[in-house]
Protein backbone atom coordinates (compact mmCIF):
# COMPACT_ATOMS: atom_id res chain seq x y z
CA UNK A 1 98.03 96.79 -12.79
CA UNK A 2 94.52 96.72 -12.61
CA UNK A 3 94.03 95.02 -15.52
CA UNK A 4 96.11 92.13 -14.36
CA UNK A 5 94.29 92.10 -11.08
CA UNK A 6 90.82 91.35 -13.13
CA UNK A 7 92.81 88.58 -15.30
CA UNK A 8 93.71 86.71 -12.13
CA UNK A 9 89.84 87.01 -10.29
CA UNK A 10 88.45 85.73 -14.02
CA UNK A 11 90.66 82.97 -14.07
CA UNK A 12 89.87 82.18 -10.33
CA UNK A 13 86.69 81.95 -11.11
CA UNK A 14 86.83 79.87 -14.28
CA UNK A 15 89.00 77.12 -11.98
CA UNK A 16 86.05 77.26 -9.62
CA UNK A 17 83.30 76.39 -11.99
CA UNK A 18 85.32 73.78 -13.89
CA UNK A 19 85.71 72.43 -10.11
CA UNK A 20 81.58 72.39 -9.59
CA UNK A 21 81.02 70.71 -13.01
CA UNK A 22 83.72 67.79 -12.40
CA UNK A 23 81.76 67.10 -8.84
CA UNK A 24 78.47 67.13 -10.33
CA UNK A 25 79.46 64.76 -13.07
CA UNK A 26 80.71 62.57 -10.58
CA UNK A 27 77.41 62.44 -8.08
CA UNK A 28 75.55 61.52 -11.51
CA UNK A 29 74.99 58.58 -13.65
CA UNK A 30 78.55 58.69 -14.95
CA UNK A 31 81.41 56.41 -14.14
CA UNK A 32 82.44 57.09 -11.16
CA UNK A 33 81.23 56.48 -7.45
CA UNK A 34 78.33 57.43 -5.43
CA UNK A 35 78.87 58.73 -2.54
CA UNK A 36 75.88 56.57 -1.52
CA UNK A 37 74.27 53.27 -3.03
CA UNK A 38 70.72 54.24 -5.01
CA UNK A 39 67.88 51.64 -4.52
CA UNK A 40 65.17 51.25 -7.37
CA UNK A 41 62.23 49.38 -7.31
CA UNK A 42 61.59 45.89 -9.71
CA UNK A 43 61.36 42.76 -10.00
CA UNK A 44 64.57 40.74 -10.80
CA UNK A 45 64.60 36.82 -12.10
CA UNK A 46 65.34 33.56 -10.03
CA UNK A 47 68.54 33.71 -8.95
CA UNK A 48 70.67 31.49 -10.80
CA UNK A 49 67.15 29.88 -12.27
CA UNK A 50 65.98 30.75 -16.20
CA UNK A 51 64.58 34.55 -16.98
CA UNK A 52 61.35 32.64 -17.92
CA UNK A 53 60.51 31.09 -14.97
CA UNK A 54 57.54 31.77 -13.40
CA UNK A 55 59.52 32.99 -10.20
CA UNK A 56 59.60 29.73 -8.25
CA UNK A 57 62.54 28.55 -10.34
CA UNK A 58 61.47 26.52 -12.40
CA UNK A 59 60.89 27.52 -16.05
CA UNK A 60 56.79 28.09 -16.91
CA UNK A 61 56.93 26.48 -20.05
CA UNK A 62 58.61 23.39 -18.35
CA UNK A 63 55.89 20.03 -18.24
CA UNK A 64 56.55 16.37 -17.06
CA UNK A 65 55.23 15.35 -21.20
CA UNK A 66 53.72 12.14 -19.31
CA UNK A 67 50.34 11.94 -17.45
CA UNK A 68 49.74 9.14 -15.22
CA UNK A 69 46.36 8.57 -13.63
CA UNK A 70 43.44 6.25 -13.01
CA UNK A 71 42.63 5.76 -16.39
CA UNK A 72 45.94 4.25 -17.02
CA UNK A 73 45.38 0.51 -18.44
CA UNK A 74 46.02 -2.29 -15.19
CA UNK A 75 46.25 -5.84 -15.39
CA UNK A 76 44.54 -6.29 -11.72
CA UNK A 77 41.35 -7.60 -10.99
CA UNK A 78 38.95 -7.70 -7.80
CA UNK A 79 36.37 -10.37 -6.80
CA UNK A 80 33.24 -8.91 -5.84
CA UNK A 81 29.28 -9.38 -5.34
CA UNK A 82 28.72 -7.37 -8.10
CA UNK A 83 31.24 -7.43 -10.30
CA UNK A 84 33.21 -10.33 -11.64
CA UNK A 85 36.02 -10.43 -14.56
CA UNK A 86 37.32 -13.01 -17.32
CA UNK A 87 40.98 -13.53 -17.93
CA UNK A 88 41.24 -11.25 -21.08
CA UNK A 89 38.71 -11.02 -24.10
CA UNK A 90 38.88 -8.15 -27.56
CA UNK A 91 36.16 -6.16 -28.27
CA UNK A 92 35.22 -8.77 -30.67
CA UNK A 93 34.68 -10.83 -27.71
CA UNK A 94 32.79 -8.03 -25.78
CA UNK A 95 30.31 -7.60 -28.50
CA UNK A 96 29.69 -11.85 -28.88
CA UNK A 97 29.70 -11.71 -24.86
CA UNK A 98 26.41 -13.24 -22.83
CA UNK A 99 24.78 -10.67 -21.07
CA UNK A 100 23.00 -11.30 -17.80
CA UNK A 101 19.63 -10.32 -19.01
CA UNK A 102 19.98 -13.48 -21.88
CA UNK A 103 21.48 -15.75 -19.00
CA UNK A 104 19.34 -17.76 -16.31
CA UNK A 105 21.49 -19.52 -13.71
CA UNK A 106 20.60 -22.84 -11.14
CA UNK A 107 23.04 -24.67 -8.91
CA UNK A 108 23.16 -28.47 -9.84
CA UNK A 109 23.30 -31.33 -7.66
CA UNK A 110 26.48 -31.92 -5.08
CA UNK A 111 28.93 -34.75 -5.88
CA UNK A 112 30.99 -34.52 -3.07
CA UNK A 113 34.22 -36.60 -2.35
CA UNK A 114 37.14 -36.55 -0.36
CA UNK A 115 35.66 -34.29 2.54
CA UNK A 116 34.46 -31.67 -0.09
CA UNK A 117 30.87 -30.21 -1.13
CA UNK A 118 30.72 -30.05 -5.31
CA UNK A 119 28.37 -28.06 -6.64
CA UNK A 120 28.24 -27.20 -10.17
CA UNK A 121 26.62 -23.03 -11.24
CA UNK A 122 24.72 -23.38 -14.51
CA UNK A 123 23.93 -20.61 -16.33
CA UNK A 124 22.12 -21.61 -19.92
CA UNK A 125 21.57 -19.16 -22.85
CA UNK A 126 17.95 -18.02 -22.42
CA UNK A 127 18.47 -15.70 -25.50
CA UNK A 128 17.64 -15.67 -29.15
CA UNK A 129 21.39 -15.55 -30.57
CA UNK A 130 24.39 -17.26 -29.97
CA UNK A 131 26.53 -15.82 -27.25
CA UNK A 132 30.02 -16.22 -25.24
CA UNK A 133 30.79 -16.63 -21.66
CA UNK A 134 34.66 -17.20 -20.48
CA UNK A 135 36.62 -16.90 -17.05
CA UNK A 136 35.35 -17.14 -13.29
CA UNK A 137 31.86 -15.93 -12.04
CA UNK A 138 31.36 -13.39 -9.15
CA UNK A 139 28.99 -15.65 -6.40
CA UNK A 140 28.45 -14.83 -2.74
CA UNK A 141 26.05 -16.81 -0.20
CA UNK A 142 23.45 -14.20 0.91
CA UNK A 143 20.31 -14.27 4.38
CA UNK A 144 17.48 -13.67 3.94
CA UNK A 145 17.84 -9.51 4.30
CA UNK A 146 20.69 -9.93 1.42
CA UNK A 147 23.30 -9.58 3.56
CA UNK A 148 26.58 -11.61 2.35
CA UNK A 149 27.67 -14.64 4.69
CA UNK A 150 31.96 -15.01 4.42
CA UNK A 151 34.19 -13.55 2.32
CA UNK A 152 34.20 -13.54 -1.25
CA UNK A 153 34.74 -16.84 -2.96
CA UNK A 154 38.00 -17.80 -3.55
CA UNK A 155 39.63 -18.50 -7.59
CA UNK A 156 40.81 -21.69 -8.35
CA UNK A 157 44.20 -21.32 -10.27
CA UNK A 158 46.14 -23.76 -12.17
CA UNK A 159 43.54 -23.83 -14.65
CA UNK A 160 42.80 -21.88 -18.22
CA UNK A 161 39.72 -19.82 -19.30
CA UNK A 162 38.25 -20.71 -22.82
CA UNK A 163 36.00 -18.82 -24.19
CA UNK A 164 32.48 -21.04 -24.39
CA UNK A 165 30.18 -20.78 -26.95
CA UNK A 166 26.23 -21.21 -26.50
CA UNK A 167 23.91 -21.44 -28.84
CA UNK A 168 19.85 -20.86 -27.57
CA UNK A 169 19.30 -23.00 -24.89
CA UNK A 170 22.83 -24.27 -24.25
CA UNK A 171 24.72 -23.73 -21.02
CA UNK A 172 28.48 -23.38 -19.20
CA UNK A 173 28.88 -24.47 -15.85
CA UNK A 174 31.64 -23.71 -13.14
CA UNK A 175 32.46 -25.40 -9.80
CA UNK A 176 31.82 -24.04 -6.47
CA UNK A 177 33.57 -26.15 -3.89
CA UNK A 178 33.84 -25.76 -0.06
CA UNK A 179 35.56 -28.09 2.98
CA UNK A 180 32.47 -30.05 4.34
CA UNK A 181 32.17 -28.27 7.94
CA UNK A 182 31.73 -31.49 9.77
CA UNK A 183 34.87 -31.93 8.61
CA UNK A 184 36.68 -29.13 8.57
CA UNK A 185 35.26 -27.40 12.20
CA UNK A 186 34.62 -24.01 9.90
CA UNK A 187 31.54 -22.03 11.62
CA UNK A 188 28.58 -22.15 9.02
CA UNK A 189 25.30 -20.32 7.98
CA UNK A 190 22.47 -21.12 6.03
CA UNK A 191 21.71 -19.09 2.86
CA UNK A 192 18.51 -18.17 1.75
CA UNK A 193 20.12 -17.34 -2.36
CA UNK A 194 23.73 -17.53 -3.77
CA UNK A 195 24.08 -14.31 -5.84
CA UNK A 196 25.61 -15.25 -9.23
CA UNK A 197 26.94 -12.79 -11.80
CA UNK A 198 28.28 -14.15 -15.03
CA UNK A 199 31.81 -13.02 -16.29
CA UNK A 200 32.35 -8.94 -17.24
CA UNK A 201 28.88 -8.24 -16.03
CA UNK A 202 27.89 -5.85 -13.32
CA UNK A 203 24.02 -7.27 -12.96
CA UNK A 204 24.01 -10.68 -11.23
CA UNK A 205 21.37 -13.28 -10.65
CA UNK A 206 19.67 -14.81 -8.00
CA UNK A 207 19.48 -18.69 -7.54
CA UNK A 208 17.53 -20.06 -4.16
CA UNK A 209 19.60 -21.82 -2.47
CA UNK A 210 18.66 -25.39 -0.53
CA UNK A 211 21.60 -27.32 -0.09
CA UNK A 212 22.09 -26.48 3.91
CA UNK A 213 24.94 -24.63 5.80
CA UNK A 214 28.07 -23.25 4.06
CA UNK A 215 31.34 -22.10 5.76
CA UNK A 216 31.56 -18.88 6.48
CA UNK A 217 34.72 -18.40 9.08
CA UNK A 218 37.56 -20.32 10.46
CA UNK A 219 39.74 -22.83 9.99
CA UNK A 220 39.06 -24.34 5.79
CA UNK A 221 36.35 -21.93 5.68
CA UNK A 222 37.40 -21.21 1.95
CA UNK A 223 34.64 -21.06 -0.97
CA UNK A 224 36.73 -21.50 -4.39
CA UNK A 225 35.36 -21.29 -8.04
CA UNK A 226 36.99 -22.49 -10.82
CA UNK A 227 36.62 -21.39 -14.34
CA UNK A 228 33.14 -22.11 -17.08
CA UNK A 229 33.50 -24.79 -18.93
CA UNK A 230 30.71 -26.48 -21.55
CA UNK A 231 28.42 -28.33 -20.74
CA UNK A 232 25.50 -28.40 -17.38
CA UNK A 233 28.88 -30.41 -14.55
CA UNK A 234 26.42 -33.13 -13.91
């Protein structure tokens, strides 16, 4: 009797720790369920994005392959003082191309007509080789303190550059017409020097100039140039 009374406490107690083991097991990393949710620290990838993004979703290796910037070619040009462009040219071209050191420049006489002032720019080869000039200059009617007078000089269109060649002592001239402003009613000024700078050059030259008021606002108060051609206009 006594012996069966042991058999029954061992057994009790074998039920009980099998009962402890199976509730551990299930608090653990097995599969079954918490009893409460465990947090852990890290860092997780973009939602819905691709694991090697940099974390604002979109991948870091990921670049647009195409740069676009200021250096990109244009086909634009400006009209300034200082600077003044052809209508294309090689770098053949550039190397044959007058420079304004080789250049001197004059205005020539006015042959006016139909309400308009004529006047032709002149600039002759002062140089030892045979050079190019092509396209429109840069010109602005400057006081005596250098300040410009108007706006810049208007291009005459309708017409093609060619590229003119001068040998030592040869020039190129191209027109610089305004409205007479008798005529026209445009307000005026009186230069002391039209600034001239020859095609693709930055450096321009200085010409005196004596042929009386020029329009510088209002009604037909337009200056227009038109392209080089051979020869001295006169």
């Amino acid at each position: 009797m006594a012996n069966t009374s042991q058999s029954l406490r061992r057994a009790a107690l074998l039920v009980s720790a099998v009962a402890v083991l199976g509730l551990t097991t299930a608090c653990g990393n097995g599969s079954g369920t918490a009893s409460s949710p465990q947090t852990q620290s890290g860092t997780a990838a973009p939602a819905g994005g691709d694991p090697s993004a940099d974390g604002s979703g979109t991948p870091a290796s990921t670049s647009s392959g195409t740069a676009t910037g200021s250096d990109s070619t244009s086909s634009g040009s400006s009209t300034s003082t200082s600077t003044s462009t052809s209508s294309g040219g090689t770098s053949a071209a550039s190397s044959t191309r007058c420079h304004t050191s080789e250049l001197r420049a004059k205005v020539g006489g006015n042959d006016p007509g139909a309400g308009q002032e004529n006047f032709p720019i002149v600039l002759t080869n002062a140089s030892g080789r045979t050079c190019t000039v092509r396209g429109y200059p840069g010109a602005a009617f400057v006081n005596a303190s250098g300040t410009q007078l108007g706006p810049d000089p208007q291009r005459e269109t309708g017409t093609t550059a060619v590229t003119v060649t001068l040998k030592p002592g040869q020039s190129a001239w191209a027109g610089l017409t305004f409205s007479n402003p008798e005529v026209s009613g445009a307000k005026t000024a009186t230069p002391a020097t039209l600034v001239v700078t020859p095609p693709d050059e930055k450096d321009p030259l200085k010409v005196t100039w004596t042929n009386g008021t020029v329009p510088v606002s209002g009604n037909a108060s337009s200056v227009r140039l038109t392209v080089f051609s051979a020869g001295t206009g006169a």
